[in-house]
Protein backbone atom coordinates (compact mmCIF):
# COMPACT_ATOMS: atom_id res chain seq x y z
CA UNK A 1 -32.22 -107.04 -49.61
CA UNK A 2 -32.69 -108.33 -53.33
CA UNK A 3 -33.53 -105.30 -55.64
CA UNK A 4 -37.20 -105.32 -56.66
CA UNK A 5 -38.22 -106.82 -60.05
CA UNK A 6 -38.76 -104.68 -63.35
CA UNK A 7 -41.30 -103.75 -64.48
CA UNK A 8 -44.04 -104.88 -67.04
CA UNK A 9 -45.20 -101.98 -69.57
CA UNK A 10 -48.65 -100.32 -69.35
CA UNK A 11 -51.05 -102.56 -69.91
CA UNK A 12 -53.67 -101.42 -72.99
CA UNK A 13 -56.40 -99.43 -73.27
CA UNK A 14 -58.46 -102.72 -73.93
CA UNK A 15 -57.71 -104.18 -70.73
CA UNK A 16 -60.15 -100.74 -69.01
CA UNK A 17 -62.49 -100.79 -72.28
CA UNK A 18 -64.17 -103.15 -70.48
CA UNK A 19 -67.16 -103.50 -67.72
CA UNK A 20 -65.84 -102.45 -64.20
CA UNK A 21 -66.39 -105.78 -62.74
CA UNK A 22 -64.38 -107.59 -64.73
CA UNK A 23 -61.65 -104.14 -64.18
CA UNK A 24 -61.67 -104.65 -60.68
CA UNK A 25 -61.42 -107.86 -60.12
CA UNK A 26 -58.78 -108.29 -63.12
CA UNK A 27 -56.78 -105.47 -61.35
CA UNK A 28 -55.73 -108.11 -58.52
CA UNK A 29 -52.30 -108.39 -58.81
CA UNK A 30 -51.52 -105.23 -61.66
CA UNK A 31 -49.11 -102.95 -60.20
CA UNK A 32 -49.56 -99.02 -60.20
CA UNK A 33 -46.48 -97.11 -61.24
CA UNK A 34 -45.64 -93.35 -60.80
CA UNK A 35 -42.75 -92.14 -62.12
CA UNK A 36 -42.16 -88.49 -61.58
CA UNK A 37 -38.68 -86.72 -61.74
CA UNK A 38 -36.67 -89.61 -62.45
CA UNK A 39 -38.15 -91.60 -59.34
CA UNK A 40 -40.09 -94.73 -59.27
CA UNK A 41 -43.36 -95.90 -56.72
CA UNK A 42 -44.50 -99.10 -57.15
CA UNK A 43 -47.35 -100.99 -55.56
CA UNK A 44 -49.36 -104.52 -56.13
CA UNK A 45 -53.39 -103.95 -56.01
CA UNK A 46 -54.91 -105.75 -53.45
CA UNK A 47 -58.48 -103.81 -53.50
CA UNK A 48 -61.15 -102.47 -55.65
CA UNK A 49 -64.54 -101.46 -56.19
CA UNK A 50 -66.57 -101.08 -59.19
CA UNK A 51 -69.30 -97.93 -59.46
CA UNK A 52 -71.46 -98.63 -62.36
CA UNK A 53 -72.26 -95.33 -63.67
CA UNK A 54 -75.05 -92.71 -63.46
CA UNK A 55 -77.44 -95.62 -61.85
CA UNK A 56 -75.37 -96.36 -59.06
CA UNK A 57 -76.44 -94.01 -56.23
CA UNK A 58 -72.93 -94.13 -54.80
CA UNK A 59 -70.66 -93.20 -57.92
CA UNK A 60 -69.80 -90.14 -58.21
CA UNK A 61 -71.64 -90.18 -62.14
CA UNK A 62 -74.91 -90.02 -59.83
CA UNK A 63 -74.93 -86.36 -60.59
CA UNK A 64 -74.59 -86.58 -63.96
CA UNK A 65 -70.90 -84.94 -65.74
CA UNK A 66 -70.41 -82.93 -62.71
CA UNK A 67 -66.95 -80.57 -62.67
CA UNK A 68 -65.91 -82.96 -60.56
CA UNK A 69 -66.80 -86.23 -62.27
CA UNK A 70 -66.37 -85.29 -66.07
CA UNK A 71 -63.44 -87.45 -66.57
CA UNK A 72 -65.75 -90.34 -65.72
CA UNK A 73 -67.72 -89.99 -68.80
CA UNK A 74 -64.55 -90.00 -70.91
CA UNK A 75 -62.96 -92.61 -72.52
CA UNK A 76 -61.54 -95.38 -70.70
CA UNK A 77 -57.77 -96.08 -69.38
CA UNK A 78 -58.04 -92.15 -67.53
CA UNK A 79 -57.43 -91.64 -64.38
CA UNK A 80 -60.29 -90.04 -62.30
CA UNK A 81 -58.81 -88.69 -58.86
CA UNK A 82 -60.51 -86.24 -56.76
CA UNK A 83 -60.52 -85.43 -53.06
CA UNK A 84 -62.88 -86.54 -49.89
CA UNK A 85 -62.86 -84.01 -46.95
CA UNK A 86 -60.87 -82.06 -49.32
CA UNK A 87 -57.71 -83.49 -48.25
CA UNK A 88 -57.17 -86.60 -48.92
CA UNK A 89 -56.77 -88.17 -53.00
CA UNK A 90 -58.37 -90.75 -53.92
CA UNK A 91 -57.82 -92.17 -57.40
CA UNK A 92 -59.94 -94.82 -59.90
CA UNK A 93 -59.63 -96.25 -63.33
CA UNK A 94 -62.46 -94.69 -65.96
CA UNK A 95 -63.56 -98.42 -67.34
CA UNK A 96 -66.29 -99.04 -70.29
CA UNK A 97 -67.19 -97.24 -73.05
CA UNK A 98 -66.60 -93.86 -73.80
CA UNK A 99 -69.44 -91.92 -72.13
CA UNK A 100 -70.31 -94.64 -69.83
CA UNK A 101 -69.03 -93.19 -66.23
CA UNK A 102 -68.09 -96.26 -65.40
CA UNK A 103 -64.39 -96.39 -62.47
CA UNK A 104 -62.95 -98.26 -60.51
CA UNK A 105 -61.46 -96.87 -57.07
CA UNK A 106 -58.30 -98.66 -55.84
CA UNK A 107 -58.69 -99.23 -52.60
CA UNK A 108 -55.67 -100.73 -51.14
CA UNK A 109 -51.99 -101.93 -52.20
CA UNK A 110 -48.86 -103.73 -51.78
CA UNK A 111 -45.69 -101.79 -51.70
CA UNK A 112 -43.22 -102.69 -53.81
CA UNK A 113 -40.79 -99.36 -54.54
CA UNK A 114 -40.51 -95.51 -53.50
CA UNK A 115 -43.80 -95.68 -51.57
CA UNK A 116 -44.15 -93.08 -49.20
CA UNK A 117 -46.69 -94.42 -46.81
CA UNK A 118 -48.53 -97.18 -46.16
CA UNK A 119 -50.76 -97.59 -49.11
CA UNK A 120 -53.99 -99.05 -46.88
CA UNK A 121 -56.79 -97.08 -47.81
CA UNK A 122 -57.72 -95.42 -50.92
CA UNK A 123 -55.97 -92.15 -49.60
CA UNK A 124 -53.30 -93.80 -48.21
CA UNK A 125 -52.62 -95.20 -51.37
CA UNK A 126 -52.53 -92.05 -53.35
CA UNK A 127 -50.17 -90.35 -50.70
CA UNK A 128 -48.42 -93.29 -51.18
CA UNK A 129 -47.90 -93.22 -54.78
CA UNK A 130 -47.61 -89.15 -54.80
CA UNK A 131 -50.22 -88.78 -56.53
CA UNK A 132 -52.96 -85.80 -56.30
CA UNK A 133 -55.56 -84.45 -58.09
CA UNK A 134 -54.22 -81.57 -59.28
CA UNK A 135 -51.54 -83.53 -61.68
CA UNK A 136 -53.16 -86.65 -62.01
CA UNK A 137 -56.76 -86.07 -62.57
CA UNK A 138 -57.67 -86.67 -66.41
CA UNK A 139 -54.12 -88.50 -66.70
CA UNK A 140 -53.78 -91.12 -69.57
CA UNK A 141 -52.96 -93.95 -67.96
CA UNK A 142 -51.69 -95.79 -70.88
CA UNK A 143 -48.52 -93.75 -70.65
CA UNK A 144 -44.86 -93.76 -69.14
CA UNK A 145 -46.06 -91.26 -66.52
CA UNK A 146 -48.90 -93.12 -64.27
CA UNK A 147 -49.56 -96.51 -65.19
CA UNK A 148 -50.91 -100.24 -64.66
CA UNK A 149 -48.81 -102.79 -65.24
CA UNK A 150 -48.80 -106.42 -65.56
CA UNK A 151 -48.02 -108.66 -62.65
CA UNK A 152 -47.95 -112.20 -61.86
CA UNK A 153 -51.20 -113.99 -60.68
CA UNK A 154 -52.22 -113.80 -57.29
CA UNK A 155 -52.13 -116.50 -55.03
CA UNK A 156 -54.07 -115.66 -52.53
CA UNK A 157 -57.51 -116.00 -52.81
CA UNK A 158 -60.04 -113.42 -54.74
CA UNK A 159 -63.19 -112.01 -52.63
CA UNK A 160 -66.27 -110.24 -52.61
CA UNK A 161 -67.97 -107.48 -50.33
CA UNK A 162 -70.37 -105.02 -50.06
CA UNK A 163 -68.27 -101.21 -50.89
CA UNK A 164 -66.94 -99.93 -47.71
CA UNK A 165 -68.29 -95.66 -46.49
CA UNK A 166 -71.15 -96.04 -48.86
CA UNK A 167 -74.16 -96.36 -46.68
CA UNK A 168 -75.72 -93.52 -48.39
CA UNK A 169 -76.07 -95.25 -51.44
CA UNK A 170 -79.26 -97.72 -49.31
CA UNK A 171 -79.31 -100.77 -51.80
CA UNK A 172 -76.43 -99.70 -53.66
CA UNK A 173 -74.36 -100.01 -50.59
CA UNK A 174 -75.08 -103.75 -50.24
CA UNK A 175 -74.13 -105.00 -53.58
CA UNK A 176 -71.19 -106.80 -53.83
CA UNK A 177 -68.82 -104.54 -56.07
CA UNK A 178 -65.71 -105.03 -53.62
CA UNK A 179 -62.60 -107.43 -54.36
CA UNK A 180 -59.58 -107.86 -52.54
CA UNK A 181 -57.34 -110.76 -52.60
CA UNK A 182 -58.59 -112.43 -48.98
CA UNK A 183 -55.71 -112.96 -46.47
CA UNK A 184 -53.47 -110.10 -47.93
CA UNK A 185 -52.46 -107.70 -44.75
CA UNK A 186 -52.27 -104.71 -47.01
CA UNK A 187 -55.94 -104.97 -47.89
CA UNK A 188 -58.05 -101.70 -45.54
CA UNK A 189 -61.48 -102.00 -43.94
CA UNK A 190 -59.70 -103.95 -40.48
CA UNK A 191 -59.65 -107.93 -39.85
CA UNK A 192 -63.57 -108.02 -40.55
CA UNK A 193 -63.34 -106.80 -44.23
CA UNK A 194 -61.03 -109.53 -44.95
């Protein structure tokens, strides 16, 4: 089996300083790295969704700078990564402006190196990755630590979906603020979400 390619740098704090949107959907094809005690994980993003700050009733930011969602008011290129059912990490990019609350959760991945699971699912991917809130939460992710990285265009095809588990949210949950690259098999939400 050939050894897996190197890899890219982090990519800039300009590439989050941006609206989530554009984040998520340009996060296609970047590859999260975690390097932690001279071993490497590596997966390809395959899903996102974009939560829009304190407006969108199923962000965290809802609540204003909770405990729990402070880093999402920070500056962009941090990692925001808390827990649901207080067990399983989830993780997101902060995006925007400084202030903003603006993230985008990563969904779903490719695995490329070192992964640990099967990163399908936001959870999945973190347990993949090894990475938990209690080390990664607040993390600069412009860094040699925990990182995006470049990667080659995708080829399959970019699409759109209402967020998946966020039927609270009543209109919120409808808009289309979900990518994934359609026909990938590591993308989550079963054959209909893709």
């Amino acid at each position: 089996m050939p050894s897996p390619p190197p890899l890219a740098a982090p990519l800039p704090r300009a590439f989050f300083a941006r609206d989530p949107r554009r984040v998520a959907r340009d996060l296609l094809g970047k590859v999260l790295v975690h390097r932690h005690r001279g071993v490497t994980r590596a997966a390809r993003i395959v899903e996102t969704e974009a939560y829009l700050g304190e407006r969108d009733q199923a962000s965290h930011a809802r609540f204003g700078p909770t405990r729990r969602a402070a880093v999402m008011f920070g500056p962009p290129g941090v990692a925001y990564v808390y827990l649901v059912y207080g067990m399983h990490h989830c993780m997101n990019v902060v995006t925007g402006e400084d202030g903003a609350a603006s993230a985008v959760l990563l969904r779903a991945a490719e695995p490329l190196r070192g992964c640990l699971a099967v990163p399908r699912g936001p959870g999945k991917l973190c347990q993949a990755l090894a990475i938990r809130r209690e080390r990664h939460d607040g993390m600069d992710l412009c860094g040699p630590r925990l990182f995006v990285a470049d990667g080659p265009p995708p080829a399959e095809p970019v699409r759109t979906s209402a967020r998946i588990g966020v039927t609270y949210a009543g209109a919120w949950a409808r808009r289309r603020l979900r990518w994934y690259l359609g026909g990938n098999p590591w993308v989550s939400g079963g054959k209909a979400a893709r």
